[in-house]
Protein backbone atom coordinates (compact mmCIF):
# COMPACT_ATOMS: atom_id res chain seq x y z
CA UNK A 1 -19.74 -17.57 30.50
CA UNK A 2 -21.12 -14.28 29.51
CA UNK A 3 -19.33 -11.28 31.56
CA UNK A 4 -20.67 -7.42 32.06
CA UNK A 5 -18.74 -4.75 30.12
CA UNK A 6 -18.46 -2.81 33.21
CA UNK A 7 -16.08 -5.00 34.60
CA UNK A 8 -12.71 -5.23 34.37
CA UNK A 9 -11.15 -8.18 32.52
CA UNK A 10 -7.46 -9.03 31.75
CA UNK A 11 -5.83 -9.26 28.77
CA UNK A 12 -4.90 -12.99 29.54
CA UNK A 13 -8.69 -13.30 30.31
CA UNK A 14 -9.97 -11.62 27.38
CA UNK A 15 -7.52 -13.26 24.32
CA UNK A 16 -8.78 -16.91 25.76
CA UNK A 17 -11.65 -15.68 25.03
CA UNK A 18 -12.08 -14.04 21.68
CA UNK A 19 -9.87 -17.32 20.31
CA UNK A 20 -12.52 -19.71 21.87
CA UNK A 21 -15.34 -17.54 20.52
CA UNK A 22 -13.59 -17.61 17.37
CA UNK A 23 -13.41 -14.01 16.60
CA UNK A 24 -11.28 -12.49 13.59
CA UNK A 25 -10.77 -8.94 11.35
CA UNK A 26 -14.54 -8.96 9.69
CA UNK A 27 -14.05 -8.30 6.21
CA UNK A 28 -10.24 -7.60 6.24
CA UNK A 29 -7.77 -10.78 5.84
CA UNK A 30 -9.43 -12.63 8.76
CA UNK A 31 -6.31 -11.64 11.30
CA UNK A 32 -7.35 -13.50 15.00
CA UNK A 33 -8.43 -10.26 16.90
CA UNK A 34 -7.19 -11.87 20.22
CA UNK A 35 -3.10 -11.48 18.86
CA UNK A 36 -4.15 -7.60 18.84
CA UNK A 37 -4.31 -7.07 22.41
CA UNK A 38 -1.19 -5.63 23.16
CA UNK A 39 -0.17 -3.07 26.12
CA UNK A 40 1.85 -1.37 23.62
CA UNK A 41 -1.44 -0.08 21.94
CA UNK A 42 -1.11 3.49 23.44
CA UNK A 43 -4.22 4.22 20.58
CA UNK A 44 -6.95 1.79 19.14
CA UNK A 45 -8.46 2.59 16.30
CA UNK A 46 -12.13 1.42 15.48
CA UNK A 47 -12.61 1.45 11.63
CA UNK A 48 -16.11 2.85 10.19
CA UNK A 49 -14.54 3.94 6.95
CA UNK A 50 -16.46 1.55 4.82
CA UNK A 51 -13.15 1.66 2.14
CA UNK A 52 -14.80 -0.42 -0.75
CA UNK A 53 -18.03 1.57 -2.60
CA UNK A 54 -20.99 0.50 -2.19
CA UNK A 55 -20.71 -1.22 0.94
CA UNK A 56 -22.73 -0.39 4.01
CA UNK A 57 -22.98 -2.74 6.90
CA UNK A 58 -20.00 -1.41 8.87
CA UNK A 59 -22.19 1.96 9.53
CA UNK A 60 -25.39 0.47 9.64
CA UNK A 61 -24.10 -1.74 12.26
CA UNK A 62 -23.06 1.01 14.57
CA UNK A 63 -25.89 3.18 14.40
CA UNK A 64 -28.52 0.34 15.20
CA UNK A 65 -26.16 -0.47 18.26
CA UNK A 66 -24.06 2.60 19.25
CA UNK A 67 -24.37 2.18 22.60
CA UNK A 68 -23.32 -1.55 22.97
CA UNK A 69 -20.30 -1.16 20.71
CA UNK A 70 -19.29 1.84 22.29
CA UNK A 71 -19.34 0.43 25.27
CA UNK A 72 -17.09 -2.60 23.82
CA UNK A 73 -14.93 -0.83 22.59
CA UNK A 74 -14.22 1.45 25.93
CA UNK A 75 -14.29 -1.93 27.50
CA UNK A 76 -10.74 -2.66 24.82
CA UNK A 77 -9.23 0.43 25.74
CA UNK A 78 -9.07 -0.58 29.25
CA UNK A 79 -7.90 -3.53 28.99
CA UNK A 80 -5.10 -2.57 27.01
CA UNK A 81 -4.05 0.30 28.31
CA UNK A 82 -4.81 2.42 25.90
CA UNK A 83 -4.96 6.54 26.13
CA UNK A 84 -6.93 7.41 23.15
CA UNK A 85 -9.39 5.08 21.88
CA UNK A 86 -10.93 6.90 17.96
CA UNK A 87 -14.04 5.85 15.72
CA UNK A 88 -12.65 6.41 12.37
CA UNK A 89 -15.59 7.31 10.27
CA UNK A 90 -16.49 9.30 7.35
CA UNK A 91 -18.13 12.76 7.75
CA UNK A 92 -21.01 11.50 5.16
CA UNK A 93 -22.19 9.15 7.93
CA UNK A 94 -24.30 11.62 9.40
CA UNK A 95 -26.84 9.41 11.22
CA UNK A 96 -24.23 6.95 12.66
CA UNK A 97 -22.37 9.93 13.72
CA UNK A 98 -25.67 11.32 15.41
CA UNK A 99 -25.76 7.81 17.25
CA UNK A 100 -22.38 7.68 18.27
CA UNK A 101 -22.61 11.47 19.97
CA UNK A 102 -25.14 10.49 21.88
CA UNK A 103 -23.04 7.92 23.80
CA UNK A 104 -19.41 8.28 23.53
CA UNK A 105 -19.52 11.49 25.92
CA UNK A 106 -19.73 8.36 28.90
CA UNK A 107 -15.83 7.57 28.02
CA UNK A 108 -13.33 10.70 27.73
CA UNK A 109 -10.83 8.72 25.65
CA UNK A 110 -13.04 8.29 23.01
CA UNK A 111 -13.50 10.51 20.13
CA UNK A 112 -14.52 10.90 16.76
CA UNK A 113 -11.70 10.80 13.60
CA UNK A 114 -13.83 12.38 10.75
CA UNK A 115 -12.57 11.73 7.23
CA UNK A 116 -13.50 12.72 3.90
CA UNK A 117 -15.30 10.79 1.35
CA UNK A 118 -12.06 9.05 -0.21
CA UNK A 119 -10.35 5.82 -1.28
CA UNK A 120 -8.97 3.88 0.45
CA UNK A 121 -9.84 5.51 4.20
CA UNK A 122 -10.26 2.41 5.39
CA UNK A 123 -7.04 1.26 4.42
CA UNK A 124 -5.55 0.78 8.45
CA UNK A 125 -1.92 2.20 7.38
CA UNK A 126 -4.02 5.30 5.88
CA UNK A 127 -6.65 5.73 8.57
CA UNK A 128 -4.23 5.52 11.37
CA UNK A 129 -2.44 8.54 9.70
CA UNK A 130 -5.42 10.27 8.96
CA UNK A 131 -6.72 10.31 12.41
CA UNK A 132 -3.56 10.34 14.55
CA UNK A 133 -0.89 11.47 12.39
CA UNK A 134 1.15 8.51 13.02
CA UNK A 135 2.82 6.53 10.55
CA UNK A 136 3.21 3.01 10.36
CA UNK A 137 6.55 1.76 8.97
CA UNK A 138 7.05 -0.02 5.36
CA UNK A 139 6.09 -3.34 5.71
CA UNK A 140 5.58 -3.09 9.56
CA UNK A 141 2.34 -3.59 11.88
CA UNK A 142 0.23 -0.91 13.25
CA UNK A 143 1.40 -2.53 16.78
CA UNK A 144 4.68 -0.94 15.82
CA UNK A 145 3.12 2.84 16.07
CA UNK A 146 1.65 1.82 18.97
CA UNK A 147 -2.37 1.40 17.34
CA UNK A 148 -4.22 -1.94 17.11
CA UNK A 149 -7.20 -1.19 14.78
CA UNK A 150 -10.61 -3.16 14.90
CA UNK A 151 -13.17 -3.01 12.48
CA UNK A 152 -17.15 -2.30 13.41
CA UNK A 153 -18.33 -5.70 12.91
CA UNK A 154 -15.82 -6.97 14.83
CA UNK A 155 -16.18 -5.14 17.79
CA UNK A 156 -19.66 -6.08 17.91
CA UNK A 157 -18.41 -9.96 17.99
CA UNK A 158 -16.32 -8.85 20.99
CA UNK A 159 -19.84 -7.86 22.33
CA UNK A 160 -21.33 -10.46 21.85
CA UNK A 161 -18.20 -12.89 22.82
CA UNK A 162 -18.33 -11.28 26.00
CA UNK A 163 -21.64 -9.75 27.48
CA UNK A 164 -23.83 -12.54 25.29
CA UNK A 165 -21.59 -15.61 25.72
CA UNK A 166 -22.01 -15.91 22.08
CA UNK A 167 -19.29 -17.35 19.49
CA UNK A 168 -19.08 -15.99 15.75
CA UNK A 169 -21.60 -18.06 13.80
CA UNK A 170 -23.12 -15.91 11.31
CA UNK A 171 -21.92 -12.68 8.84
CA UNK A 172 -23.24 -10.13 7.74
CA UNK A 173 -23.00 -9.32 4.45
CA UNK A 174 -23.96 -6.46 1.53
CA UNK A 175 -25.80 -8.09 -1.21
CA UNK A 176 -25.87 -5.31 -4.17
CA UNK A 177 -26.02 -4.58 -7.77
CA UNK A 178 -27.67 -5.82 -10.29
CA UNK A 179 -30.27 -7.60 -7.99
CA UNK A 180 -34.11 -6.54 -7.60
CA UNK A 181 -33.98 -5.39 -3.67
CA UNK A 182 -30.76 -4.34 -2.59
CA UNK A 183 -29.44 -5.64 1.40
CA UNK A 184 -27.40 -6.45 3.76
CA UNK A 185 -28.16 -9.66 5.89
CA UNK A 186 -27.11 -11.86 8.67
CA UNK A 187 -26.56 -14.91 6.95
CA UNK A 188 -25.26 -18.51 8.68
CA UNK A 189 -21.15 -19.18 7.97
CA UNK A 190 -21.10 -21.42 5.47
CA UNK A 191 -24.25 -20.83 3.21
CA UNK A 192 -23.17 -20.19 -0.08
CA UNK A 193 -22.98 -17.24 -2.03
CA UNK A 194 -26.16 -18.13 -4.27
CA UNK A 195 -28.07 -18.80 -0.68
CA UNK A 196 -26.67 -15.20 0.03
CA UNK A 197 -27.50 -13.33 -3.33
CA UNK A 198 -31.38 -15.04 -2.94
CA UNK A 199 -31.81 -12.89 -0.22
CA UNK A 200 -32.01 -9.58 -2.63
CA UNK A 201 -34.82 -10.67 -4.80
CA UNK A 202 -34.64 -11.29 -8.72
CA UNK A 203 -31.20 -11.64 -10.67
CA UNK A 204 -32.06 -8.14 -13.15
CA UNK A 205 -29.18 -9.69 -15.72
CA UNK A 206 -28.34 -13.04 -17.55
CA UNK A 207 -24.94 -14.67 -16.93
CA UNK A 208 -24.65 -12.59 -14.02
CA UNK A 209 -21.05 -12.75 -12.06
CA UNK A 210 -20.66 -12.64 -8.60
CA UNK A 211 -17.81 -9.95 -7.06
CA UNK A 212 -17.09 -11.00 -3.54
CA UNK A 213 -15.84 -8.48 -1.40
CA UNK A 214 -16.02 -5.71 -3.00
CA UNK A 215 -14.96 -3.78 -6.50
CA UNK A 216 -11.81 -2.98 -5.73
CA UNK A 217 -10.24 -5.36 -3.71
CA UNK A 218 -12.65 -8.25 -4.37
CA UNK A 219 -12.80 -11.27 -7.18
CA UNK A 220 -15.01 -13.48 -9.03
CA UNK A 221 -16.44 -16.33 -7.65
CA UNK A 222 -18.57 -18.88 -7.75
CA UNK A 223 -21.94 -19.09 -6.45
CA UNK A 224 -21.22 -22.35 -4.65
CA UNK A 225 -18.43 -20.84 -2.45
CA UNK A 226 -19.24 -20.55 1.13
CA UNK A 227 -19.75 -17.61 3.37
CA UNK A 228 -17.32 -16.76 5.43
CA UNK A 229 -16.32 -14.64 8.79
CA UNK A 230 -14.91 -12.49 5.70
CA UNK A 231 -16.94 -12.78 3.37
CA UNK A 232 -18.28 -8.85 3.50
CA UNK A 233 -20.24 -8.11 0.50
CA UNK A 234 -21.36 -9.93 -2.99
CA UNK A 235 -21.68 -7.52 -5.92
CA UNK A 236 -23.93 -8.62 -8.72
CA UNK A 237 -22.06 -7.71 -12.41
CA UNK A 238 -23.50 -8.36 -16.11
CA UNK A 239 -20.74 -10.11 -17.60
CA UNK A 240 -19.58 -7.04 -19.88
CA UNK A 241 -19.18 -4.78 -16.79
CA UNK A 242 -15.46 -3.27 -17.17
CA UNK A 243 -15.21 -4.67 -13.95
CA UNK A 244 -15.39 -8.08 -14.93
CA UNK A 245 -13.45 -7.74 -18.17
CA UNK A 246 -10.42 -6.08 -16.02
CA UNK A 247 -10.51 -8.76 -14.07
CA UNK A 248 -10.46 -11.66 -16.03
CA UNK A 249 -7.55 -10.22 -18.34
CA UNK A 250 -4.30 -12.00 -18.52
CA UNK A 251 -0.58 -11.06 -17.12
CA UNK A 252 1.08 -12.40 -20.25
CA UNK A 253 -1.74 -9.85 -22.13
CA UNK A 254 -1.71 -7.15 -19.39
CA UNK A 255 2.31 -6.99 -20.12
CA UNK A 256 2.51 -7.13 -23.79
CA UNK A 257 -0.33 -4.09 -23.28
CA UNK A 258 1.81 -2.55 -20.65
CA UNK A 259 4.84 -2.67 -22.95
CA UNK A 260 3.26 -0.88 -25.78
CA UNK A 261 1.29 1.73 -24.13
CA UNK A 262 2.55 2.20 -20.67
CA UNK A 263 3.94 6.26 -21.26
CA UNK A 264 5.49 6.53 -17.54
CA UNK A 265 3.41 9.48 -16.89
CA UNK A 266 3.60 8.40 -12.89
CA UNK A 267 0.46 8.88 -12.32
CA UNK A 268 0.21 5.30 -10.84
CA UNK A 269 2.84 6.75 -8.26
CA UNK A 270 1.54 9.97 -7.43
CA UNK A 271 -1.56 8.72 -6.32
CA UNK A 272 -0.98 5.73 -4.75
CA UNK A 273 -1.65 6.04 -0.80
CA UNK A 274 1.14 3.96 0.54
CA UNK A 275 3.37 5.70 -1.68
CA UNK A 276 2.17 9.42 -0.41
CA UNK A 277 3.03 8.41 3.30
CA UNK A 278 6.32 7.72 2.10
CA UNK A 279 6.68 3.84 1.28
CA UNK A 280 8.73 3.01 -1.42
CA UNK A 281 6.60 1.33 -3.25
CA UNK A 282 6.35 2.98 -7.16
CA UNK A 283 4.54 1.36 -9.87
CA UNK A 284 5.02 3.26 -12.78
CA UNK A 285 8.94 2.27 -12.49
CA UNK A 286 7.82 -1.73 -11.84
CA UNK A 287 5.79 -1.34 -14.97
CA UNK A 288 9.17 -0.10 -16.84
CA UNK A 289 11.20 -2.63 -15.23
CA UNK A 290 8.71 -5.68 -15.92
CA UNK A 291 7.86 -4.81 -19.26
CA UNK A 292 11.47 -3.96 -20.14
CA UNK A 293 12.88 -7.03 -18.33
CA UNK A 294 15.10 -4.53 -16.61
CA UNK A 295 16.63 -6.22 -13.65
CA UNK A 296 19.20 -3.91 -12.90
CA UNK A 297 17.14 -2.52 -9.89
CA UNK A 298 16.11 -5.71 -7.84
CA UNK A 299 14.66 -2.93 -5.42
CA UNK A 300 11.84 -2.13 -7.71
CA UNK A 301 11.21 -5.79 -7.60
CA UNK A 302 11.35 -6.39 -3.94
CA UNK A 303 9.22 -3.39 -3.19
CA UNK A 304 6.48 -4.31 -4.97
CA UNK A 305 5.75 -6.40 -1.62
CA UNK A 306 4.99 -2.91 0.49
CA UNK A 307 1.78 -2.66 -2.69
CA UNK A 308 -1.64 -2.71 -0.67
CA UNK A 309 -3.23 -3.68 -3.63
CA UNK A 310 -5.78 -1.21 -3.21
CA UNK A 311 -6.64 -1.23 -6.98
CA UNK A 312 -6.23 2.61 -7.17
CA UNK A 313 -3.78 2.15 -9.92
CA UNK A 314 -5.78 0.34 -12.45
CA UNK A 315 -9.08 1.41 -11.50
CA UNK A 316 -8.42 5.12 -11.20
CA UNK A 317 -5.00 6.67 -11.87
CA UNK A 318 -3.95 4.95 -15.22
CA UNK A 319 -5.70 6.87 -18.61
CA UNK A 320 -4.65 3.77 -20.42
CA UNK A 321 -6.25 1.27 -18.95
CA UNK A 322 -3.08 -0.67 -17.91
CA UNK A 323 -2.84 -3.38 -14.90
CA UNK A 324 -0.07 -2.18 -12.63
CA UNK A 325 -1.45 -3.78 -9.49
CA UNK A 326 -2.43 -6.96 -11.18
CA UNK A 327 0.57 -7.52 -12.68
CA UNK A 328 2.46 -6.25 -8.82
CA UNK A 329 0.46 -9.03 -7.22
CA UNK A 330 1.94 -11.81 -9.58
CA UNK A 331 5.12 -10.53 -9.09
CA UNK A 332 4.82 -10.49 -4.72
CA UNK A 333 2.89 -14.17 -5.32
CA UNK A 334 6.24 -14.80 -7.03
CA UNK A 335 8.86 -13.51 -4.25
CA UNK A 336 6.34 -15.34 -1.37
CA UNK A 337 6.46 -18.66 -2.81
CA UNK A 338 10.02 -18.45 -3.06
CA UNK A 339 10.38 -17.29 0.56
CA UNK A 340 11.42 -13.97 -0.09
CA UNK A 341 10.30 -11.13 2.77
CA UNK A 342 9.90 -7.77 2.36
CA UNK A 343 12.88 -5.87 2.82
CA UNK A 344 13.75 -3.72 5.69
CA UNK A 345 13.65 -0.10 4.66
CA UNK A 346 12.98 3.41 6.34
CA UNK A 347 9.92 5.73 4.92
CA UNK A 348 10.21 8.79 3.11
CA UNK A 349 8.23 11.96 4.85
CA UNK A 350 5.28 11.77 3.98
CA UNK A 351 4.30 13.94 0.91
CA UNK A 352 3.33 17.48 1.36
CA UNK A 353 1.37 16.88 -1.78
CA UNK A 354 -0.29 13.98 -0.26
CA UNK A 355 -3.59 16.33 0.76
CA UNK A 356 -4.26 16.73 -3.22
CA UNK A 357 -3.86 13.63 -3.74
CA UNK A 358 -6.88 11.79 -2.88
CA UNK A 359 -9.53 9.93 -4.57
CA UNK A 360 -12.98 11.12 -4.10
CA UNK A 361 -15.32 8.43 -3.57
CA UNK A 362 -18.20 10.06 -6.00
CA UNK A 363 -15.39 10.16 -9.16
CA UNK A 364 -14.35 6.81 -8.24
CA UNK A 365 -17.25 5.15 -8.78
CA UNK A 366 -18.39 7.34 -11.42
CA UNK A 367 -15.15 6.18 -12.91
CA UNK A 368 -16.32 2.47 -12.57
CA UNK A 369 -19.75 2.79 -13.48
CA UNK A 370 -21.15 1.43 -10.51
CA UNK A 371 -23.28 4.76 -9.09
CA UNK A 372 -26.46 3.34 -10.46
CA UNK A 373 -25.97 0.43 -7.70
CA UNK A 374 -25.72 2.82 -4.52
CA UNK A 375 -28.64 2.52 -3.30
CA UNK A 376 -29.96 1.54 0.46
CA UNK A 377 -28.59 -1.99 1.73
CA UNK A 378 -30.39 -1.88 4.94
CA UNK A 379 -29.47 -4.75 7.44
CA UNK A 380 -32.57 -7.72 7.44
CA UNK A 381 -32.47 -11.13 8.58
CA UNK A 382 -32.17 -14.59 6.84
CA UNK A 383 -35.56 -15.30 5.26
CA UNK A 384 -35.33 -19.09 5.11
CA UNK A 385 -33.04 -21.87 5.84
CA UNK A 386 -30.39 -23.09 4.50
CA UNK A 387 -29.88 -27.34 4.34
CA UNK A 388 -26.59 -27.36 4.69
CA UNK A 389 -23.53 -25.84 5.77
CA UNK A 390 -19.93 -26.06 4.44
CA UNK A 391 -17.73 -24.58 7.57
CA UNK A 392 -14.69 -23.94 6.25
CA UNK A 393 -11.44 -24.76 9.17
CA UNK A 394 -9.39 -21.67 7.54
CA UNK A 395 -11.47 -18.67 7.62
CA UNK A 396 -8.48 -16.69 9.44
CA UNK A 397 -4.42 -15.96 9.21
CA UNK A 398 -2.82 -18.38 10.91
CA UNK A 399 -3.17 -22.25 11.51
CA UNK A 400 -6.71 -24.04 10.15
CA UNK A 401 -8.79 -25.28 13.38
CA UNK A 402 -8.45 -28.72 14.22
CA UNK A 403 -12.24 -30.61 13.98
CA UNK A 404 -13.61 -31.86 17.63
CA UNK A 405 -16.63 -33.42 15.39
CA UNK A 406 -16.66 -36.79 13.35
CA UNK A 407 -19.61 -37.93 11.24
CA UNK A 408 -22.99 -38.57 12.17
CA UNK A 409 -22.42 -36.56 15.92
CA UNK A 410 -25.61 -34.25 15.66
CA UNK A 411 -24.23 -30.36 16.74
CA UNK A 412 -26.26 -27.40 18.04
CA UNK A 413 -26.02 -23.92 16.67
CA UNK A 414 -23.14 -22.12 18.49
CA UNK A 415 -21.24 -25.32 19.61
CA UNK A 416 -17.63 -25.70 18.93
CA UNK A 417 -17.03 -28.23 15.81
CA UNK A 418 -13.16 -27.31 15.84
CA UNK A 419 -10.36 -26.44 18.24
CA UNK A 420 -7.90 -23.47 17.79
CA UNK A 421 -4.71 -25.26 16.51
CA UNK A 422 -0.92 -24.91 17.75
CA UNK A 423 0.47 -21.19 17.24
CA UNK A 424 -1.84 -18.65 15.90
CA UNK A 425 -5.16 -19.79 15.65
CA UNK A 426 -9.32 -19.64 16.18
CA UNK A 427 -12.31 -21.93 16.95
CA UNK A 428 -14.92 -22.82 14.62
CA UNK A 429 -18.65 -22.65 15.74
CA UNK A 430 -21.98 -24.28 14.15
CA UNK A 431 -23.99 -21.93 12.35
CA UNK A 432 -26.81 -24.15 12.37
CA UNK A 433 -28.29 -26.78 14.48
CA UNK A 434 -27.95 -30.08 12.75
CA UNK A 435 -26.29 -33.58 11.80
CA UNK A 436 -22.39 -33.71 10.53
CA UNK A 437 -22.52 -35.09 6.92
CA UNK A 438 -18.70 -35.06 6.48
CA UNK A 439 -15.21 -34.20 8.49
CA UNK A 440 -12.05 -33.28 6.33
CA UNK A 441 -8.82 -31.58 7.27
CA UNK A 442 -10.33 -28.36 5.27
CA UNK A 443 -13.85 -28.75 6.33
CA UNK A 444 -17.00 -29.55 8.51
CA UNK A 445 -20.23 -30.08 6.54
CA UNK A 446 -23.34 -29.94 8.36
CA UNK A 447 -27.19 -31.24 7.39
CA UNK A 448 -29.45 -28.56 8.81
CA UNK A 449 -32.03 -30.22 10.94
């Protein structure tokens, strides 16, 4: 039942809700947005950094509807509480700012936190410090400061949830690169990514790869994945891009390379972001220790699990060319599997340095030869339809939904095809109208009709 935004709703109210509606972090590790409203949230944050280059849709978003997200998100700072409720969001967004002052004067906790053109902004342990000085605690939640932080696009499913009576059953997502008409669209969950990149025109390489999510923080995939709620962009590569070589290197390579050229300059360290707020994470002595098979130091080891894996490291900082976050993620795979949690440890002040420090988005991509590519993604719809849909039950943290579907039942876009499971969990929603094909414990395939 859809509710108005000018009412007041409980927090009880509003989490049965969003998990129903099956609403999650857009674009971030798909964390269940109802286990973030918490009365302990003195601040909310709502992130328009756009952290990844090239990417768009989180600022497009807001300007087209400034008012109605605005409005949402006042909405989540009274129902939690909260005192201070800050749009994170890059001074370069000029014309989403000009949106967002004509409508945030309505709510006095809201405000603007402008930030410079940087990597990684959007990084929630950064942009919390960057707009409210606070820091979050090695290995600890935001909760813990006392911020929840929400991204755009997710605050506009919390619209939606609530004043539409609508449940998440479509993404949008920034389509860029080496493709002949550059967007972002609203695409159905569960189209693939080749029904995705179609919607940009002509391929303009052969043996093109597809980078999903991002350059930084994204990875190759195939074109016969599915979308999904965080699925947030789908770079288009020629196969030689540096991008693509990087990332299909090998650890057993990367360390033999890191062993025989790795200088310990630090420069790994003194840039990284988590280390600059005082977290004791510090590659270039993992990349001694690894190489060296040093295991004196277990805490060098163990720390490695406070890494963002922002990519900063390898795709910036390092003049040779070495792989000190790929080769930290293998490592904190390692300690996971093994059941091995991050260790309890106070931060460091944060670096007075730190201001000096930063990684200007321009270099960056300069860096990673992907400024040809920024051009306009504006937001469009679907042209066409999709046959089928592959609705993955584990598009969030937490427990996979449960299916309420079995094969042949014929579903209607928006209808609920799986149950939040036990613990923490969502609800899975048609994207299309249509006839199940096939039910597994993974996923729900549907026959558009």
């Amino acid at each position: 039942m859809a509710h108005n935004l000018t009412e007041n709703i409980s927090i009880e109210d509003l989490s049965a809700l969003l998990r129903r509606g099956g609403i999650v972090g857009a674009g971030g590790a798909g964390f269940p947005t109802y286990a973030k409203l918490d009365k302990r949230a003195d601040t909310i944050i709502m992130n328009c950094a756009e952290c990844e280059p090239l990417l768009k849709l989180h600022r497009q978003l807001l300007e087209q509807n400034a008012h109605e997200i605005a409005r949402t998100f006042h909405m989540l700072a009274e129902c939690v509480g909260a005192k201070e409720a800050v749009i994170g969001i890059k001074k370069a967004y000029k014309r989403t700012i000009d949106a967002l002052r004509g409508c945030i004067g309505e709510y006095p906790e809201m405000r603007l936190g402008l930030l410079d053109e940087v990597y990684p902004a959007g990084d929630e342990v950064v942009l919390i410090y960057e707009v409210t000085g606070k820091t979050v605690p090695p290995g600890g939640l935001p909760i813990e400061s006392g911020v929840a932080v929400f991204n755009v696009e997710t605050v506009y499913n919390i619209y939606k949830a609530v004043a539409l009576d609508r449940p998440v059953e479509d993404k949008l997502v920034s389509i860029v690169g080496e493709v002949e008409n550059p967007v972002t669209v609203r695409l159905p969950l569960g189209c693939t990514i080749e029904e995705a990149v179609r919607q940009a025109g002509e391929i303009t390489v052969k043996n093109p790869v597809f980078f999903i999510g991002g350059p930084m923080m994204g990875f190759e995939g195939s074109g016969l994945l599915p979308v999904t709620k965080t699925t947030n962009a789908v770079l288009v590569l020629p196969e030689d891009h540096l991008l693509v070589q990087r990332k299909r290197r090998k650890s057993s390579i990367d360390l033999k390379r890191a062993a025989a050229a790795c200088c310990q300059c630090t420069m790994c360290t003194d840039l990284c972001p988590r280390h600059l707020l005082g977290h004791p994470i510090e590659p270039h002595k993992f990349m001694r220790a690894a190489t060296c098979k040093d295991i004196q130091d277990t805490d060098i080891f163990l720390n490695t699990m406070f890494c963002s894996s922002c990519g900063l490291c390898e795709n910036y900082s390092c003049m040779q060319g070495l792989s000190p976050r790929s080769l930290i993620a293998d490592y904190k795979s390692g300690l996971r599997s093994h059941g091995i949690k991050p260790p309890k440890v106070e931060a460091a002040p944060v670096a007075a340095e730190r201001e000096y420090r930063k990684a200007p988005m321009e270099r960056l991509m300069a860096r990673l030869d992907l400024t040809k590519y920024d051009h306009p993604a504006p937001i469009t719809e679907m042209t066409g339809e999709v046959k089928k849909v592959k609705l993955m039950l584990s598009q969030h943290i937490g427990a996979p939904a449960v299916p309420v579907v079995k094969e042949s039942d014929l579903v209607e876009k928006g209808q609920m095809i799986a149950e939040p499971a036990k613990g923490l969990s969502v609800a899975i929603h048609a994207s299309v109208s249509g006839k199940v094909v096939e039910v597994t414990e993974k996923y729900v395939i549907i026959r558009n009709s």
